[in-house]
Every structure is written in C-alpha cells, then in structure tokens.
Protein backbone atom coordinates (compact mmCIF):
# COMPACT_ATOMS: atom_id res chain seq x y z
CA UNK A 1 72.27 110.77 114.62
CA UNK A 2 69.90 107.99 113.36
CA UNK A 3 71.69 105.28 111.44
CA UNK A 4 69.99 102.17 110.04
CA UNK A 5 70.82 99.49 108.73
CA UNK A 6 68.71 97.72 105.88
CA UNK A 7 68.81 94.88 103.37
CA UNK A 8 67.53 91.22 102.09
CA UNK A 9 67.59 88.01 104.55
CA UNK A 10 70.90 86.42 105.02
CA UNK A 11 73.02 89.99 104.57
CA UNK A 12 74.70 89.92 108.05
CA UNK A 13 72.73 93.15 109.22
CA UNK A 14 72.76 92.31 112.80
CA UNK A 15 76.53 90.84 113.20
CA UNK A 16 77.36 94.21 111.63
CA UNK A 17 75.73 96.04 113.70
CA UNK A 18 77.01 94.48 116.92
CA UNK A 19 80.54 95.21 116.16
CA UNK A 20 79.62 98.64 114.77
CA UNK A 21 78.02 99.71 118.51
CA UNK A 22 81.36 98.14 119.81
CA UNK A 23 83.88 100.01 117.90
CA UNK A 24 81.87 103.39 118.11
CA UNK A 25 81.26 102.68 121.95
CA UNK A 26 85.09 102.19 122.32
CA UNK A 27 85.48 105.51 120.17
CA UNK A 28 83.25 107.04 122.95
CA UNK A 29 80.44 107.65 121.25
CA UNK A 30 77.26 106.95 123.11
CA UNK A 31 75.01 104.98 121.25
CA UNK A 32 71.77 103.11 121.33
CA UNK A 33 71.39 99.70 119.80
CA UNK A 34 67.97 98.17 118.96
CA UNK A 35 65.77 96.77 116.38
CA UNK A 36 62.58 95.89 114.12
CA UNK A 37 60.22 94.44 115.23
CA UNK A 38 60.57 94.57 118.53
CA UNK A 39 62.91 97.00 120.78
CA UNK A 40 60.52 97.21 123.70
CA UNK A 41 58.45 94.69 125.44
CA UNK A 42 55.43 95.54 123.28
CA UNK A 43 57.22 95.10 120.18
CA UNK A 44 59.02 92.02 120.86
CA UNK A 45 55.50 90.33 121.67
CA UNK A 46 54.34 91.44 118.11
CA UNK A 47 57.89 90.37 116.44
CA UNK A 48 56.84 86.84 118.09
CA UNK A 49 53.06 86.84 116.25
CA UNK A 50 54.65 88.46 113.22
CA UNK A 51 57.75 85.97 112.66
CA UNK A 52 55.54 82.61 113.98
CA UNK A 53 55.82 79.91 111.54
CA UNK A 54 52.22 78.78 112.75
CA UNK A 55 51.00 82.23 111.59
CA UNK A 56 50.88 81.13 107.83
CA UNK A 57 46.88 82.74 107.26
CA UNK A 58 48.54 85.93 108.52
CA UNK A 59 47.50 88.64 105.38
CA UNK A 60 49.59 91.47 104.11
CA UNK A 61 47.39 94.13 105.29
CA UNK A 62 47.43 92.40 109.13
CA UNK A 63 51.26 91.97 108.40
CA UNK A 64 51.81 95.73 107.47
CA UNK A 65 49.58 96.92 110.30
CA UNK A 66 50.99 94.89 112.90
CA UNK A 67 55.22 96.08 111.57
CA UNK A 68 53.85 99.59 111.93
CA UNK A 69 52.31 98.97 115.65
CA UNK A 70 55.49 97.60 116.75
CA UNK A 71 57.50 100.89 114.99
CA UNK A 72 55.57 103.56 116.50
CA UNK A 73 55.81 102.18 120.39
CA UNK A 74 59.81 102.11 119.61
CA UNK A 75 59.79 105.27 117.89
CA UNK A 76 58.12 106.95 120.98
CA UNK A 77 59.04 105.06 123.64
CA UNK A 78 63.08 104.33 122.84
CA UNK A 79 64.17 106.28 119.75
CA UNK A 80 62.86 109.80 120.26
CA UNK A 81 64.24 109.83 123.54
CA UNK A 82 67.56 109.03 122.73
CA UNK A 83 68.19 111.53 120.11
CA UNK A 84 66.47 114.03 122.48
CA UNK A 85 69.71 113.48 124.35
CA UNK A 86 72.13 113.64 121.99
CA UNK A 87 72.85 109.90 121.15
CA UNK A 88 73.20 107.92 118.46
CA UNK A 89 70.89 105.40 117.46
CA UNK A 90 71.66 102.48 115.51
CA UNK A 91 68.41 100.45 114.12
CA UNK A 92 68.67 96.75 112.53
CA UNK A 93 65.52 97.63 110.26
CA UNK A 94 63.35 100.41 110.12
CA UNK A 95 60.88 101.80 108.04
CA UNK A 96 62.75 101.33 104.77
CA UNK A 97 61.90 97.51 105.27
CA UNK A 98 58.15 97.75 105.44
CA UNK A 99 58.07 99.11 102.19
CA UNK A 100 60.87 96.41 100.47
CA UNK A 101 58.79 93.32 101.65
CA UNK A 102 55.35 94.88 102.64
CA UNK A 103 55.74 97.08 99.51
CA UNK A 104 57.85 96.18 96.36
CA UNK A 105 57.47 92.52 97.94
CA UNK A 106 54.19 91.84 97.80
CA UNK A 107 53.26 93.96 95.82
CA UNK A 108 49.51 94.13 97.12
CA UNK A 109 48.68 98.24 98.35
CA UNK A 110 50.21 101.12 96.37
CA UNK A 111 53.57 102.57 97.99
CA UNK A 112 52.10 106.08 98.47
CA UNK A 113 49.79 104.50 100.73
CA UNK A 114 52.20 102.01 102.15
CA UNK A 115 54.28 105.36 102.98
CA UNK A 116 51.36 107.48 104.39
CA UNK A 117 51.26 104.77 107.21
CA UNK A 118 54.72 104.43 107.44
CA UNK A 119 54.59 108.50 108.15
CA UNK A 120 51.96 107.85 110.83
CA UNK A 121 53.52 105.16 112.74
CA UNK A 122 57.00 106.88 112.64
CA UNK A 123 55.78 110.42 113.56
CA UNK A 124 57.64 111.32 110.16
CA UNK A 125 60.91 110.53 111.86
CA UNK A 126 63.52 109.42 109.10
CA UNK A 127 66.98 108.23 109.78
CA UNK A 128 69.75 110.53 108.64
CA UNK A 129 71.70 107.84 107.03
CA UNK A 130 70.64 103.91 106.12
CA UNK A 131 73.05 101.13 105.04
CA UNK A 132 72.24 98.65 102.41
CA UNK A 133 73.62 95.42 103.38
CA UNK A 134 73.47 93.79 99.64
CA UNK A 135 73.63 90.33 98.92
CA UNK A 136 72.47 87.77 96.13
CA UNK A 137 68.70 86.17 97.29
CA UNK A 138 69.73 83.19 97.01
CA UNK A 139 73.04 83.26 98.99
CA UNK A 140 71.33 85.27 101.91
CA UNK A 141 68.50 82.44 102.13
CA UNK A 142 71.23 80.13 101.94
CA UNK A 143 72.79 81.51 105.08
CA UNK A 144 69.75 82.26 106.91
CA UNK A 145 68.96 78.54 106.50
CA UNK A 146 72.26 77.71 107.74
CA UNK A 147 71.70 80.32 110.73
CA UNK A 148 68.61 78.16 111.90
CA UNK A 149 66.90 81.36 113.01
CA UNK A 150 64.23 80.57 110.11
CA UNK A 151 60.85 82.44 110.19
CA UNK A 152 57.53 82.52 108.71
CA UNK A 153 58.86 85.98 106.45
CA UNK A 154 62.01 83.86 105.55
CA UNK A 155 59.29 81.19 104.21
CA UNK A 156 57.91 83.44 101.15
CA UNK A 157 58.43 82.41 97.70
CA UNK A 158 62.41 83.26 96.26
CA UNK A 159 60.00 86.08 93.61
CA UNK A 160 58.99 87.72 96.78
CA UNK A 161 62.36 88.09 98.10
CA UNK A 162 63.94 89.38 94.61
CA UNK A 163 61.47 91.97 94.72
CA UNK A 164 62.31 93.61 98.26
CA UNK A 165 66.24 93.30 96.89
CA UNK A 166 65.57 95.10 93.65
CA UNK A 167 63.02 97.41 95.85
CA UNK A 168 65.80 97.94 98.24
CA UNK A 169 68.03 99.11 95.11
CA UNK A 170 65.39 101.38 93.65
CA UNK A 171 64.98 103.24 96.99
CA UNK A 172 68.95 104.23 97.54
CA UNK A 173 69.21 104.86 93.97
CA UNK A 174 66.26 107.28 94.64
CA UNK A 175 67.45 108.87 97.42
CA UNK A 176 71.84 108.62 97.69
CA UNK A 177 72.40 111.43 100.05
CA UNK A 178 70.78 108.93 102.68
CA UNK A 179 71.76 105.88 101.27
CA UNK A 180 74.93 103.59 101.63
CA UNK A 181 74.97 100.85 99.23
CA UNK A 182 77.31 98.11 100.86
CA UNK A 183 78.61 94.46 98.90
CA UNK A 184 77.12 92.05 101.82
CA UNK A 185 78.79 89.19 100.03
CA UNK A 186 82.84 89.59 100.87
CA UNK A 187 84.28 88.84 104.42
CA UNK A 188 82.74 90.16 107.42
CA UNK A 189 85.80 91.88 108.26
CA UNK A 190 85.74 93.82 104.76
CA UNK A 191 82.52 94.61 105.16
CA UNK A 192 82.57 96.02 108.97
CA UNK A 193 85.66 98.10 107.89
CA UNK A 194 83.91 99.84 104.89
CA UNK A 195 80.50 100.36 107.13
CA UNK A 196 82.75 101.79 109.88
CA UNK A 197 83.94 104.27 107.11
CA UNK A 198 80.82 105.59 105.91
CA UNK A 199 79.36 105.41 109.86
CA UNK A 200 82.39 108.03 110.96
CA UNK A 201 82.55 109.93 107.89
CA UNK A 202 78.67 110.77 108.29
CA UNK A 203 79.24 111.65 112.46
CA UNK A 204 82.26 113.58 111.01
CA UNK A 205 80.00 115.46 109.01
C-alpha cells in the first residue's frame, strides 16, 4: 500500500509520519519511509537547489520541472520497488503537492497540464490513500518559523500559501475515497492517534 501524507507548511507532516512508521513497524508491518524532494541521492541534491534561499530568480516552470525530476528517480528507483515486494510505503509529499503550490499556488500553468507532467514523472503511479494534515496558514508559518528549518518555498507571500491550503481542500473534497482530511491544529498525540486509525483501517481493508 502507498500512503501519503500531504498538507500546508507548519502541519507536523513529518513528526507524524515518524511515529506512524514506528507504531506500524512495531505492529510488524514492513514499511518504507521516505520523502519529497529528495529520497535518493539524486533527489536530495535537487531538494538542496529547490529549497536554497539564494535561489530567489528560481521560476515556476524551473520549480515544477525540477519537483518532477526529483519524483520520477524516487518513483523508479525506491517506490516501485518496494510495492513490487509487498511493502508499504509511506511518502511525506508526493504528487498531490506539486499541484497545491506549483498549481492552485501560483497559479501560473493550467492544472490539466500541471497533471499531464505529474502523470509523466510518476509513471501514473497514485497513492492508494493520502492524509491531509490541515492547519490555519498562519499558525503553520508560525511554527515553521519557530522550527528554524526555513526555506526559500516557506518565503512566498501568505496569498500563495492560502491558495495551496484551499487547493489542498478542493482536491480531497474532489476525490474522498483517497482522501483523509485530518485537524493538524490539536495535540500531536490526538492527531497521531486519529492518523493511526484511518492508516489501519485502510491496511484492514
């Protein structure tokens, strides 16, 4: 099973998903943990170029381009594999976010075409179940400031990021047999314990 999990800057995505491998891994499941950008040596060297504060002349369509270079080597060279072999794979972004910020957030290229190149990158490979992470913009900024792990995507205008959250919304009201909205904004103990719900309901399944 392929299990992502999505949402705005600031939601908590990757602390959840850290103690989600944990608790499955003690369950004895055998999962996979990774994420976007990055995942393999190629793609980390692009998340580097992509999340560069010094990279400020950086254009959408060179930002889109270089998300979806970074997806397809991890797609091919990590993910595939793994469900080949009957694992579970856990993603902290996927394809879902290219077209929240590179689509509803900047608004710039139509999301057909956004989504043709998402297609090509990904080999057409969709996850079979994505968790929304959802927090307030400007709470999730907040934190992300107070994380000190800001970065040059962090650094767009507070518009920009309202747009991926509302995009974000639009896409799981779109499509709910994939999508898991969760409230981002209670403790991180509440919110483990209701993604661990939905995560062993849908392996259940």
């Amino acid at each position: 099973m392929f299990i992502t999990l999505e949402g705005p800057e600031g939601s908590g995505k990757t602390s959840q998903l850290a103690l989600l491998v944990d608790f499955l891994r003690q369950e004895g499941y055998i999962v996979l943990a990774t994420r976007e950008p990055g995942g393999t040596q190629i793609g980390d060297q692009i998340r580097a170029v992509l999340s560069d504060m010094g990279n400020q002349e950086m254009r959408p369509r060179t930002e889109l381009l270089l998300f979806q270079a970074s997806r397809a080597q991890l797609v091919e060279q990590v993910i595939r594999p793994h469900l080949q072999e009957g694992g579970i794979v856990l993603c902290d972004r996927y394809a879902d976010s290219t077209l929240a910020y590179q689509g509803y957030g900047h608004q710039t290229f139509p999301l057909e075409q956004v989504q043709a190149i998402i297609s090509f990158a990904t080999g057409g490979l969709k996850p079979d179940l994505t968790l929304l992470l959802d927090v307030d913009v400007k709470d999730g900024l907040q934190r992300r400031a107070q994380g000190g792990d800001w970065n040059r995507l962090d650094a767009y205008q507070l518009e920009f990021h309202q747009r991926v959250r509302q995009g974000y919304l639009q896409m799981a009201q779109a499509e709910p047999q994939r999508w898991v909205v969760i409230d981002a904004s209670r403790s991180m103990e509440a919110v483990q314990m209701e993604i661990r719900e939905v995560v062993l309901g849908a392996l259940a399944r």
